[in-house]
Each structure stands twice: as structure tokens, then as C-alpha cells.
PDB file of N, CA and C in Angstrom:
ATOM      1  N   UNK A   1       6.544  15.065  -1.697  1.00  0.00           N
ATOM      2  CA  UNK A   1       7.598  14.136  -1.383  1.00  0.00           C
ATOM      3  C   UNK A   1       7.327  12.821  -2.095  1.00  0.00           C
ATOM      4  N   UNK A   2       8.415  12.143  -2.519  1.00  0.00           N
ATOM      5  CA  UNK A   2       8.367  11.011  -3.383  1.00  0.00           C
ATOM      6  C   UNK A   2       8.674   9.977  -1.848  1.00  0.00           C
ATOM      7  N   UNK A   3       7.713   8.786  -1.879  1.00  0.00           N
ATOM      8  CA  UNK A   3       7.898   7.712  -0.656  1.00  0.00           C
ATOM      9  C   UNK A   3       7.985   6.171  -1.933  1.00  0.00           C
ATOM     10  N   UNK A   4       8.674   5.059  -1.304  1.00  0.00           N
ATOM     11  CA  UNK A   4       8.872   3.830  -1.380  1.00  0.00           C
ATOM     12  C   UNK A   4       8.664   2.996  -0.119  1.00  0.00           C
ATOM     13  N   UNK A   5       7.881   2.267   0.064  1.00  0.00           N
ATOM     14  CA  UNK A   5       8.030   0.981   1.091  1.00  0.00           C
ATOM     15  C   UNK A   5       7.676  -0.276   0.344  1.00  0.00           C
ATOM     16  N   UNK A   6       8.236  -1.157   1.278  1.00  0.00           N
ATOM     17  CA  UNK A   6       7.815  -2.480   0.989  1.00  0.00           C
ATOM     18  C   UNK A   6       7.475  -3.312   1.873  1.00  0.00           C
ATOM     19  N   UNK A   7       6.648  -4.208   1.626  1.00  0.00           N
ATOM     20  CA  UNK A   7       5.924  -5.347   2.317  1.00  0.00           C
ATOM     21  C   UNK A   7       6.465  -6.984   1.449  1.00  0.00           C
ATOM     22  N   UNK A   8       5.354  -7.526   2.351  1.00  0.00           N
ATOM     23  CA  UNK A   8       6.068  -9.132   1.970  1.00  0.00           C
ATOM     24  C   UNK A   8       4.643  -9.657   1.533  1.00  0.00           C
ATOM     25  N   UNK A   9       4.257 -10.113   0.347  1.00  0.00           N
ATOM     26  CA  UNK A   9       2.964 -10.998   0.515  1.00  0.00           C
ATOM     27  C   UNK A   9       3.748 -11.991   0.000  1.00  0.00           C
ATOM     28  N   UNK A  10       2.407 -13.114   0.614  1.00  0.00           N
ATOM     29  CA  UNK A  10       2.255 -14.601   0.929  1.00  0.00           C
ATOM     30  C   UNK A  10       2.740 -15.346  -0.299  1.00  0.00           C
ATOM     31  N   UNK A  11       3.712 -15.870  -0.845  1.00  0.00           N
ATOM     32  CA  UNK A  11       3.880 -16.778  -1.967  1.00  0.00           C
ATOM     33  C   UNK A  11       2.441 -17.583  -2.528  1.00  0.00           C
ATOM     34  N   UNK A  12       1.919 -18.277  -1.653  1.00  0.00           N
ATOM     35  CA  UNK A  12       0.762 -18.478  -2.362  1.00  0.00           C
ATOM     36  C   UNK A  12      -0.521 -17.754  -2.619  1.00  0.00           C
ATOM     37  N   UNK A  13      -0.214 -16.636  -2.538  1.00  0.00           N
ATOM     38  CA  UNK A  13      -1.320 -15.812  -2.604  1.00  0.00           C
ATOM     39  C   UNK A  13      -1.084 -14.115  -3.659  1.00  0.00           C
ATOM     40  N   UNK A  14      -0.100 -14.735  -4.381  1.00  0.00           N
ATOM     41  CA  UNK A  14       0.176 -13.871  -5.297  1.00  0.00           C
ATOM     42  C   UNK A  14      -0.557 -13.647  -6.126  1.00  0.00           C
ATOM     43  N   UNK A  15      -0.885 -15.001  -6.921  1.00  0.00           N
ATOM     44  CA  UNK A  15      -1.924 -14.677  -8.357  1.00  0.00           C
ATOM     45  C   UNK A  15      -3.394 -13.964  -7.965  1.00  0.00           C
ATOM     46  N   UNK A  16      -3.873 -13.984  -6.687  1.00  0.00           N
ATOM     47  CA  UNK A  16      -4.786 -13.474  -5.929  1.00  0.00           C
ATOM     48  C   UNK A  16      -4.660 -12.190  -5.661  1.00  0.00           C
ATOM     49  N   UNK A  17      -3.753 -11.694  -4.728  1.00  0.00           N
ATOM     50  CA  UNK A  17      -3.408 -10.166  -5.026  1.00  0.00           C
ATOM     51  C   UNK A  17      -2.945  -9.271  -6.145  1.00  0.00           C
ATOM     52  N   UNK A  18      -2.618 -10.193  -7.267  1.00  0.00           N
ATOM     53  CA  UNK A  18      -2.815  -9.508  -8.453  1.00  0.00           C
ATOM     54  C   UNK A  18      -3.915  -9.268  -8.606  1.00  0.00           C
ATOM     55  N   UNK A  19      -5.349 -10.652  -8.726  1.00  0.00           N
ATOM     56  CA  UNK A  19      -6.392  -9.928  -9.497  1.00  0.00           C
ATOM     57  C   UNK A  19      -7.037  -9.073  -8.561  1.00  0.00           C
ATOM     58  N   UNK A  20      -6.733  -9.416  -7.173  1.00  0.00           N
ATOM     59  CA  UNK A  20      -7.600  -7.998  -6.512  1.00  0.00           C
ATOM     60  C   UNK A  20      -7.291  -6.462  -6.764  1.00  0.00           C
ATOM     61  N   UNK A  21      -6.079  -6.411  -7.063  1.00  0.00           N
ATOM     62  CA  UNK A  21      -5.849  -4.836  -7.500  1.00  0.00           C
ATOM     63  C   UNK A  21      -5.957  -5.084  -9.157  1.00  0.00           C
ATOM     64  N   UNK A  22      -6.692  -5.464  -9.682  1.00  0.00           N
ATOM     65  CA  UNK A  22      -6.753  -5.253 -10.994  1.00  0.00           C
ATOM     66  C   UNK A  22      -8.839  -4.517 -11.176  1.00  0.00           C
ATOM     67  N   UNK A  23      -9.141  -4.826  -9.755  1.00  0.00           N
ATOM     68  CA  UNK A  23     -10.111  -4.130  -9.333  1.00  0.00           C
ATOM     69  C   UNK A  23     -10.719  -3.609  -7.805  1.00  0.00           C
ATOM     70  N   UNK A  24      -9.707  -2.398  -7.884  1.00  0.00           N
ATOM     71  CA  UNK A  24      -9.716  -2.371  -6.374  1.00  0.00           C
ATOM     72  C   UNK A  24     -10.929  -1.087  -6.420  1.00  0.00           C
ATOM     73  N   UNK A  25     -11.967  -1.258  -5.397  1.00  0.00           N
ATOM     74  CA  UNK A  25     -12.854  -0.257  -4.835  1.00  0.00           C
ATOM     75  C   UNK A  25     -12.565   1.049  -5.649  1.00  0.00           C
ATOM     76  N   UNK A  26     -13.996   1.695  -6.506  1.00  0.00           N
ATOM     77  CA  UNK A  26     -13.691   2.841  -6.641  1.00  0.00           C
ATOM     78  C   UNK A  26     -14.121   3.705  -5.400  1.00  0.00           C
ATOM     79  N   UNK A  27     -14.419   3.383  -3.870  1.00  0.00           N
ATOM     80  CA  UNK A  27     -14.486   4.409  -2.912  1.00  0.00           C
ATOM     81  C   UNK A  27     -13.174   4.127  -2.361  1.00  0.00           C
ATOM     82  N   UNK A  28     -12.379   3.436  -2.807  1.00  0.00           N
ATOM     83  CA  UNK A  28     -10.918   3.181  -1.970  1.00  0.00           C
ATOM     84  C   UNK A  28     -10.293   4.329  -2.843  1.00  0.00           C
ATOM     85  N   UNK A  29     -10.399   4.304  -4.072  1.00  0.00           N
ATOM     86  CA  UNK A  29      -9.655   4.777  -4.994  1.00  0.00           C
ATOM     87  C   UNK A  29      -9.912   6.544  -4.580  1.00  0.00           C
ATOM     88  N   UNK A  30     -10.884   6.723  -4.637  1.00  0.00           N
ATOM     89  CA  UNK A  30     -11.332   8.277  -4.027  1.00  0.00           C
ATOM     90  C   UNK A  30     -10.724   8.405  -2.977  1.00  0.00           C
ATOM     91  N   UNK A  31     -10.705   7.455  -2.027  1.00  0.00           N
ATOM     92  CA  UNK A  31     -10.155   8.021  -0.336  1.00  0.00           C
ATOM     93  C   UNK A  31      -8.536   8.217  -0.594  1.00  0.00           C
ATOM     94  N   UNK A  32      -8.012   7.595  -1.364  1.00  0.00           N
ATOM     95  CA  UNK A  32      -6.240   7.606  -1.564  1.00  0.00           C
ATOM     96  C   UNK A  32      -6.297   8.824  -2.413  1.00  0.00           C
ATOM     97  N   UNK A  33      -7.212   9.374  -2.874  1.00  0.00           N
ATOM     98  CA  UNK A  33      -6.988  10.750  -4.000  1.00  0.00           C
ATOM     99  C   UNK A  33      -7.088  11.767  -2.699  1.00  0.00           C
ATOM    100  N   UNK A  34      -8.325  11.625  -1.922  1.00  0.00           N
ATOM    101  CA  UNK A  34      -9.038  12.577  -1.201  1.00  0.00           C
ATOM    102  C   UNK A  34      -7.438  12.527   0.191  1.00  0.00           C
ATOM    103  N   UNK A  35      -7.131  11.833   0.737  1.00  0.00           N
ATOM    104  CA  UNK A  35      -5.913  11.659   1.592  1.00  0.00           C
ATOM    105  C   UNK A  35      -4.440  11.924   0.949  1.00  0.00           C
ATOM    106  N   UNK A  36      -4.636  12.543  -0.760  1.00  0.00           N
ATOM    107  CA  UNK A  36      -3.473  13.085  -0.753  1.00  0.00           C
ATOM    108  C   UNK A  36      -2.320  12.253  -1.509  1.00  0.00           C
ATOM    109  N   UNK A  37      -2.806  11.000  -1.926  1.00  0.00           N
ATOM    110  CA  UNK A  37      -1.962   9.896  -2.499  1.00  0.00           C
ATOM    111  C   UNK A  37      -2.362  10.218  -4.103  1.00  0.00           C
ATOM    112  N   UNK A  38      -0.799  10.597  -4.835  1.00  0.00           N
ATOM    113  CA  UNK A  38      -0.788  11.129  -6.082  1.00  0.00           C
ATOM    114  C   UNK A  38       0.557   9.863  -6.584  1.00  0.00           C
ATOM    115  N   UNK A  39       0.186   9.732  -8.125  1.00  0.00           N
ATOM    116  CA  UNK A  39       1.014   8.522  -8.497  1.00  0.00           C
ATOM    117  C   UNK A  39       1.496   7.212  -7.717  1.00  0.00           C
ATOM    118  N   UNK A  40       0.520   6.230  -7.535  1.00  0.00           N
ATOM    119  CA  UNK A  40       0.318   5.877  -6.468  1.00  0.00           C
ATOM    120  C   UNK A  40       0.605   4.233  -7.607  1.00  0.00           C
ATOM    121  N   UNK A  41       2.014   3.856  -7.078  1.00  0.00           N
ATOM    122  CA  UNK A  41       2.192   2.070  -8.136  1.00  0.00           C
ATOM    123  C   UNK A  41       2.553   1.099  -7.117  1.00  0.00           C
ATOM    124  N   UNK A  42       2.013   0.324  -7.206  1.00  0.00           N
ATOM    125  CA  UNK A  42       2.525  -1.296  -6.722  1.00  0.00           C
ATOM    126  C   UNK A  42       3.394  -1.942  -7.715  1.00  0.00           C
ATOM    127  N   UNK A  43       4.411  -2.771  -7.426  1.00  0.00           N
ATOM    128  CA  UNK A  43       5.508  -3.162  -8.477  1.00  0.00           C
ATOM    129  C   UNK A  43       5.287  -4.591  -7.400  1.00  0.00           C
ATOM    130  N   UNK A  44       4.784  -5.873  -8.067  1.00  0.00           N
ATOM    131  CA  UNK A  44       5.089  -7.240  -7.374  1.00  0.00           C
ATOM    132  C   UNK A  44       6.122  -8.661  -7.645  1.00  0.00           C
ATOM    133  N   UNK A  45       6.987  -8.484  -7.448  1.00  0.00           N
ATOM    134  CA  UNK A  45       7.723  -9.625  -7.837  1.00  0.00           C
ATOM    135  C   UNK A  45       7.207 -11.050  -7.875  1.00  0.00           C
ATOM    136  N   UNK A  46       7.549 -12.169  -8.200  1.00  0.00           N
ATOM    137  CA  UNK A  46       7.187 -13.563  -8.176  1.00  0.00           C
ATOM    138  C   UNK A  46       8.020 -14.010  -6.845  1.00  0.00           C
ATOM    139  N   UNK A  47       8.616 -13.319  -6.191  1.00  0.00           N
ATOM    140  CA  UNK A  47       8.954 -13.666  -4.627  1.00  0.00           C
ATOM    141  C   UNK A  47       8.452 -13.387  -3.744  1.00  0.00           C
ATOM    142  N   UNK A  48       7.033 -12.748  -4.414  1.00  0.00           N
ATOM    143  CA  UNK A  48       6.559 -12.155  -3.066  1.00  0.00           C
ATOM    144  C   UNK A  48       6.783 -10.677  -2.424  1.00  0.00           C
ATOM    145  N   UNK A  49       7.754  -9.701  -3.313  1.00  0.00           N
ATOM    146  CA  UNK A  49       8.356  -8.733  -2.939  1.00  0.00           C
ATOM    147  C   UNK A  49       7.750  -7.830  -3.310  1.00  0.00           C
ATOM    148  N   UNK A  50       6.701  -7.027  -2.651  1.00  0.00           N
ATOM    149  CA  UNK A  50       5.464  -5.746  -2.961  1.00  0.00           C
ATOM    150  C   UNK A  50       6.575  -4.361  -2.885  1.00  0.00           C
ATOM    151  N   UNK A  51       6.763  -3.264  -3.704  1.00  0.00           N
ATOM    152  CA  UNK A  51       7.008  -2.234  -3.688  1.00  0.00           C
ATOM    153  C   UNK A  51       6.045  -1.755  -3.724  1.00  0.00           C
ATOM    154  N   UNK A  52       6.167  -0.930  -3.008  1.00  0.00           N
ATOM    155  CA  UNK A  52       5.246   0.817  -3.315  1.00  0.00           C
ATOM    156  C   UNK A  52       5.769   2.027  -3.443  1.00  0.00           C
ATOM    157  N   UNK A  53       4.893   2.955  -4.585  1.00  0.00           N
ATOM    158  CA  UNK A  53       5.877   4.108  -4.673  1.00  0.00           C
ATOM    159  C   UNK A  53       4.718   5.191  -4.623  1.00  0.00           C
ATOM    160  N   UNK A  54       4.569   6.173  -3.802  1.00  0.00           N
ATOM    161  CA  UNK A  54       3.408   7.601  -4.350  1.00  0.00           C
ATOM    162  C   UNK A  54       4.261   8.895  -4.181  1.00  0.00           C
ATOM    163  N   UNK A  55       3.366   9.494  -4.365  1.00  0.00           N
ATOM    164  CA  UNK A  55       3.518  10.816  -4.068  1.00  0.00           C
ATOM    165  C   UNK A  55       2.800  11.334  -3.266  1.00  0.00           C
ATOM    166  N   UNK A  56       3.047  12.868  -2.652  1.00  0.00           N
ATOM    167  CA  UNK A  56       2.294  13.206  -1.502  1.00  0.00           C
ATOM    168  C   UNK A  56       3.030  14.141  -0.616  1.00  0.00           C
ATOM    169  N   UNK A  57       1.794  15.390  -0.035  1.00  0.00           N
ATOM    170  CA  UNK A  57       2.694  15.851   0.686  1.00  0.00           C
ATOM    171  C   UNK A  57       3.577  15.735   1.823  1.00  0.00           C
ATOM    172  N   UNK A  58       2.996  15.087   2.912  1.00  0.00           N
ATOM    173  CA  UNK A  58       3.627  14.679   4.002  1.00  0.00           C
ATOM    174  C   UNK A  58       3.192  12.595   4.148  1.00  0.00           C
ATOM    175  N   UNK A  59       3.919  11.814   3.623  1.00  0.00           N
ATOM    176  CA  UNK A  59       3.018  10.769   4.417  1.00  0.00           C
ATOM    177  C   UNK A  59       2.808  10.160   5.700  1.00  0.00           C
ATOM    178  N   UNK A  60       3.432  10.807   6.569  1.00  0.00           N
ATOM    179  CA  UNK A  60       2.894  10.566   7.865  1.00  0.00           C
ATOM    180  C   UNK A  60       1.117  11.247   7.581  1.00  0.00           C
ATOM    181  N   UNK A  61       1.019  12.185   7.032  1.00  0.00           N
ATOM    182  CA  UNK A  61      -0.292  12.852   6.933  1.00  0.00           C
ATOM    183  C   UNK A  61      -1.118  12.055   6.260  1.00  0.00           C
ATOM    184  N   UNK A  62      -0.737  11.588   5.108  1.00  0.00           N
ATOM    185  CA  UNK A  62      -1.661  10.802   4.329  1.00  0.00           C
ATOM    186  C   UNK A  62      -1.963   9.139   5.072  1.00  0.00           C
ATOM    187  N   UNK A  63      -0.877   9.060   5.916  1.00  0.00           N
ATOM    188  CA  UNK A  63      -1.393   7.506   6.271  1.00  0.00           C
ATOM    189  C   UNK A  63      -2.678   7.639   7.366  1.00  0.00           C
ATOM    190  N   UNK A  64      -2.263   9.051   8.105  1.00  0.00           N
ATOM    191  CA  UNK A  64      -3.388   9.129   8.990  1.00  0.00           C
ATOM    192  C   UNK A  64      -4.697   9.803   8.444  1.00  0.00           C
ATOM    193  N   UNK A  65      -5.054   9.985   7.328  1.00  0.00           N
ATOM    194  CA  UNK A  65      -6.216  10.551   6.421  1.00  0.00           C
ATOM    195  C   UNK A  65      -6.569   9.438   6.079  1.00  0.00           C
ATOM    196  N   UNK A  66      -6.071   8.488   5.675  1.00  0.00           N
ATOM    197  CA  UNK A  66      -6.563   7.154   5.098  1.00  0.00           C
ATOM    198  C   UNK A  66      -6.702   6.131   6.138  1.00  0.00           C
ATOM    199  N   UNK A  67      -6.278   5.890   7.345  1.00  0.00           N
ATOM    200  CA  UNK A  67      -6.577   5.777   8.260  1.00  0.00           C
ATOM    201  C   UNK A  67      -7.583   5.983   9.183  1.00  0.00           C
ATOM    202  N   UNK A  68      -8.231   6.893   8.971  1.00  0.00           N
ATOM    203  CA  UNK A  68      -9.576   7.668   9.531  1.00  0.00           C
ATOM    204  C   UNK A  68     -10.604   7.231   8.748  1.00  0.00           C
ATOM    205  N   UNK A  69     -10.723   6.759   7.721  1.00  0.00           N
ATOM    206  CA  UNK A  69     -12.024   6.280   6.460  1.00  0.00           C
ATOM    207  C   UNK A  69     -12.445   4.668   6.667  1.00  0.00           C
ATOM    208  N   UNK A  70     -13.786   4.855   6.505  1.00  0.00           N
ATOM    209  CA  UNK A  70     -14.070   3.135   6.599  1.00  0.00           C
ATOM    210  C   UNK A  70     -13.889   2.424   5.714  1.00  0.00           C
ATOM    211  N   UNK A  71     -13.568   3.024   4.671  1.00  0.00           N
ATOM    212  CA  UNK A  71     -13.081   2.258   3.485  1.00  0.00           C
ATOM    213  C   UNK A  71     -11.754   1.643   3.859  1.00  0.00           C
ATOM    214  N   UNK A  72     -10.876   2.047   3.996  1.00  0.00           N
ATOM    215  CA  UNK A  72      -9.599   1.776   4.231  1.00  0.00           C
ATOM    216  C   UNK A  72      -9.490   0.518   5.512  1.00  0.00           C
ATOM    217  N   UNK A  73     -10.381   0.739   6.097  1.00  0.00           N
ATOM    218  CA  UNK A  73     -10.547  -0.364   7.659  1.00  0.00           C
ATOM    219  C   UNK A  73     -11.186  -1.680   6.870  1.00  0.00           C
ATOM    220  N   UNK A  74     -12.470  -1.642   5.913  1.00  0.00           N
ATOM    221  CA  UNK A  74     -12.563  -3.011   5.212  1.00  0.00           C
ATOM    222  C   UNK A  74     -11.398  -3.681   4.428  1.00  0.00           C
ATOM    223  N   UNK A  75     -10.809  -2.356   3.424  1.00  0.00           N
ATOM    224  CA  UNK A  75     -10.111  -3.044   2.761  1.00  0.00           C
ATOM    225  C   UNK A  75      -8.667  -3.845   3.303  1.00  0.00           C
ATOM    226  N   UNK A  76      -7.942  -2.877   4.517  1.00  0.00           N
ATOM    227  CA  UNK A  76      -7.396  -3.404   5.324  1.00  0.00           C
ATOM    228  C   UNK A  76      -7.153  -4.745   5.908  1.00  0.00           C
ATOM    229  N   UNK A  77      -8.775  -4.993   6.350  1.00  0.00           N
ATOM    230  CA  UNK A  77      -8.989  -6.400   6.717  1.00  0.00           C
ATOM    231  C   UNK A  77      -9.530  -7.201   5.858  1.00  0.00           C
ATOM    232  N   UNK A  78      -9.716  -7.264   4.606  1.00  0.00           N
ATOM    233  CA  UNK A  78      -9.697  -8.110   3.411  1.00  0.00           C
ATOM    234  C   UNK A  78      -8.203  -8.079   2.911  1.00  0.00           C
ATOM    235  N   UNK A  79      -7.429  -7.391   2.630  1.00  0.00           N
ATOM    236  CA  UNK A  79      -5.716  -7.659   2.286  1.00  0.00           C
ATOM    237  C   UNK A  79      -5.011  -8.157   3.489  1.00  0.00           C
ATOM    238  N   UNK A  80      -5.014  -8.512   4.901  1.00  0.00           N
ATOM    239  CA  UNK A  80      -4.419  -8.569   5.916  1.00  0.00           C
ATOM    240  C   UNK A  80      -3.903 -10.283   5.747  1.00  0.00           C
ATOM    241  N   UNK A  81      -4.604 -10.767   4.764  1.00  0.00           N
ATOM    242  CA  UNK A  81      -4.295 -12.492   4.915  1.00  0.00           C
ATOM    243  C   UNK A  81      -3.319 -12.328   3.629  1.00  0.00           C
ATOM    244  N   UNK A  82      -3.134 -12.066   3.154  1.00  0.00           N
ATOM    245  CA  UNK A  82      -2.202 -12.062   2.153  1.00  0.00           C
ATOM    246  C   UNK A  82      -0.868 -11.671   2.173  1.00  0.00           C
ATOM    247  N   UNK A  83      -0.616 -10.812   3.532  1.00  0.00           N
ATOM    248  CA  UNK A  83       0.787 -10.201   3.592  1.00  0.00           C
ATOM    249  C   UNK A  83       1.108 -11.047   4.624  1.00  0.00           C
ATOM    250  N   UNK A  84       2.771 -11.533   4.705  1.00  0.00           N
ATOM    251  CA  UNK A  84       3.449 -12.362   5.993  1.00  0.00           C
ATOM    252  C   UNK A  84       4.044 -11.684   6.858  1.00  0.00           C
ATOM    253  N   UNK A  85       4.199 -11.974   8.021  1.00  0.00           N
ATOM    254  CA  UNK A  85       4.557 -11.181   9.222  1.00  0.00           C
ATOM    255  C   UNK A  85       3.649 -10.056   9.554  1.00  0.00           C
ATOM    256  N   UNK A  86       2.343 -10.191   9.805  1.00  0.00           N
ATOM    257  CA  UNK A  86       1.748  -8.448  10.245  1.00  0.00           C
ATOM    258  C   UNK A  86       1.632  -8.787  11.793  1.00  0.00           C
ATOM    259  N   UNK A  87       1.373 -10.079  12.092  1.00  0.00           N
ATOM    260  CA  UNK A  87       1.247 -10.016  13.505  1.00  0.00           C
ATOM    261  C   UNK A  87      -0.485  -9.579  13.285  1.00  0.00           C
ATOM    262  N   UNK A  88      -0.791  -8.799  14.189  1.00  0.00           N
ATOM    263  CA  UNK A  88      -1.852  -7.829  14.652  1.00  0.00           C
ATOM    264  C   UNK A  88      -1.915  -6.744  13.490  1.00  0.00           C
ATOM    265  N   UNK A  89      -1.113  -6.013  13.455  1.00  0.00           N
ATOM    266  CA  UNK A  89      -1.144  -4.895  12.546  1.00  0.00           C
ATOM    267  C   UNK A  89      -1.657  -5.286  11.038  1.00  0.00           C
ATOM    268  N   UNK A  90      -2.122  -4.048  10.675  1.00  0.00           N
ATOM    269  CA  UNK A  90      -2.428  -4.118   9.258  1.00  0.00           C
ATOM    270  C   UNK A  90      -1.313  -3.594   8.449  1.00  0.00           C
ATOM    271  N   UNK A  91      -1.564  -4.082   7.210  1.00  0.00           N
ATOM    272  CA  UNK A  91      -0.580  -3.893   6.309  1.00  0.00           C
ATOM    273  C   UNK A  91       0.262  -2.368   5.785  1.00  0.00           C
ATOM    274  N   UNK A  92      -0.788  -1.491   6.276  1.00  0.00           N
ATOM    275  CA  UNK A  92       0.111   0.198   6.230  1.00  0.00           C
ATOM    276  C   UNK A  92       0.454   0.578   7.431  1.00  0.00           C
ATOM    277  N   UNK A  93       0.638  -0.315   8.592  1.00  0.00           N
ATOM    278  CA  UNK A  93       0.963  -0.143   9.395  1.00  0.00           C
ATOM    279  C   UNK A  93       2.333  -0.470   9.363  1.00  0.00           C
ATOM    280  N   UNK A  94       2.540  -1.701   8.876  1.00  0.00           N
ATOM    281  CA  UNK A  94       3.940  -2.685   8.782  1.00  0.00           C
ATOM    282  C   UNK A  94       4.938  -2.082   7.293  1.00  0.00           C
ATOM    283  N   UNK A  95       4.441  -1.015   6.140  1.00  0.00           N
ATOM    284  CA  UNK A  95       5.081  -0.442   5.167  1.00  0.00           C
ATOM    285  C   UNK A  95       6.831  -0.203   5.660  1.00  0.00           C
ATOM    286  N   UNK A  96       7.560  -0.332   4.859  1.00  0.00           N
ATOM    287  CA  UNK A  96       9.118  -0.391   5.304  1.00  0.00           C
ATOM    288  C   UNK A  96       9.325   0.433   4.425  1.00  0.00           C
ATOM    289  N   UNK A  97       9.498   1.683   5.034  1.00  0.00           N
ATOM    290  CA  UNK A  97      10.328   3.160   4.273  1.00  0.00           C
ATOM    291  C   UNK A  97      11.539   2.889   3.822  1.00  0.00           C
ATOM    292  N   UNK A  98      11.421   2.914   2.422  1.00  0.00           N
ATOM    293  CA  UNK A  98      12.995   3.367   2.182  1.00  0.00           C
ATOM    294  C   UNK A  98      13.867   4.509   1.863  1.00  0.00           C
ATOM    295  N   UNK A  99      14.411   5.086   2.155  1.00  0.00           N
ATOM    296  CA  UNK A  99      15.521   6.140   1.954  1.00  0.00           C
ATOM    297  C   UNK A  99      15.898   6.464   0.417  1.00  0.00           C
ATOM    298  N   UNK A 100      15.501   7.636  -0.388  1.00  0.00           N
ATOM    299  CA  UNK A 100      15.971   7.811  -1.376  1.00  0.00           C
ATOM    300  C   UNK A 100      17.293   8.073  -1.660  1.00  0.00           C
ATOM    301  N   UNK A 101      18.311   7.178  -2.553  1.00  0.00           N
ATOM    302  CA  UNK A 101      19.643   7.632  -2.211  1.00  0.00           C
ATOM    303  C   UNK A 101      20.042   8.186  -3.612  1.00  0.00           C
ATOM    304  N   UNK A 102      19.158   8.323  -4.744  1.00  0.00           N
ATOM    305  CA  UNK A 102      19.352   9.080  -6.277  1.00  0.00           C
ATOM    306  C   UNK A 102      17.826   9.422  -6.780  1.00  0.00           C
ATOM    307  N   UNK A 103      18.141  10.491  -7.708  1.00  0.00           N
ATOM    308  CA  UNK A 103      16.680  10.645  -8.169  1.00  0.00           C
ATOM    309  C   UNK A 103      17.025  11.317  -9.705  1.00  0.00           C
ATOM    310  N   UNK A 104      16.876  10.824 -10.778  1.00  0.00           N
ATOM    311  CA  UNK A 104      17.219  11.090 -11.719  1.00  0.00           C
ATOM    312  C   UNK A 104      16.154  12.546 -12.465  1.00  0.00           C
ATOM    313  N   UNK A 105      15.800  13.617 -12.328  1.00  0.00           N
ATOM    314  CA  UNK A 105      14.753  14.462 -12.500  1.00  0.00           C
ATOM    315  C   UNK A 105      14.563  14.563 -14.284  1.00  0.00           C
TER     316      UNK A 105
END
């Protein structure tokens, strides 16, 4: 299944979450392979507007595989200041599904 969500990060904390995913954990990177996350892009606007797009078989399945790893619980709470509105929750908690309405094959 092809998934999209989006999140909100922090206007001032953009040029920052760029360079952190310009080197993100290679045990993060294994746990999103090992949980099933295939073509896996961030797209960030200068508004602050995070897309995400992967692949995968079920992601209710994959959020709870990646969910279960301690990797995912540090990195979690090292990205948690950067996104607006989480409240409490972490940031794959708060992901906003969107509905595919075309798919050009």
C-alpha cells in the first residue's frame, strides 16, 4: 500500500530538521527497513509543511513494529521539539493520513 501523511514542524526549526535527516541513525534506518517501510521520502516546504510518503504492507503494522524498537523511542524524543501541536504525543503518533484520490501507474 502506498501511504501519505503530514505533520507541521516548527518555522524556526526548519534549517535544523533538514540537517538532521541529512544524517539520520543508521540503526533507525535498519528498524524502518526491518518494520517494513519501503520508499520511504520526506518532502519539506519553507512553511513548515512535512509530507511523507512510503510504502508498505499494512501501516497500521509498520507503525506498531517501529513502535516496539528503542531506536524509534530516542529518536522520537529528539524530533518531538521540532513538530507544533503534539501535545504529549510523539510525532507518528500525530501523522495525518491522506486519502489517495489518483495514482498515475
Amino acid at each position: 500500500m502506498r501511504v501519505c501523511f503530514t505533520l507541521r514542524v516548527r518555522p524556526d526549526r526548519i534549517a535544523e530538521y533538514r540537517e538532521r535527516h541529512r544524517a539520520v541513525w543508521p540503526e533507525m534506518l535498519a528498524a524502518l527497513r526491518a518494520a517494513g517501510w519501503r520508499d520511504y521520502s520526506l518532502f519539506l516546504g519553507e512553511d513548515g509543511l512535512l509530507v511523507g510518503y512510503l510504502e508498505c504492507e499494512d501501516f497500521d503494522t509498520a507503525l506498531a513494529e517501529m513502535a516496539r524498537t528503542e531506536v524509534n523511542a530516542r529518536w522520537q524524543a529528539e524530533m518531538a521539539e521540532f513538530f507544533v501541536d503534539l501535545g504529549d504525543a510523539k510525532a507518528d503518533e500525530r501523522m495525518r493520513t491522506l486519502d489517495e484520490v489518483f495514482h498515475l501507474d
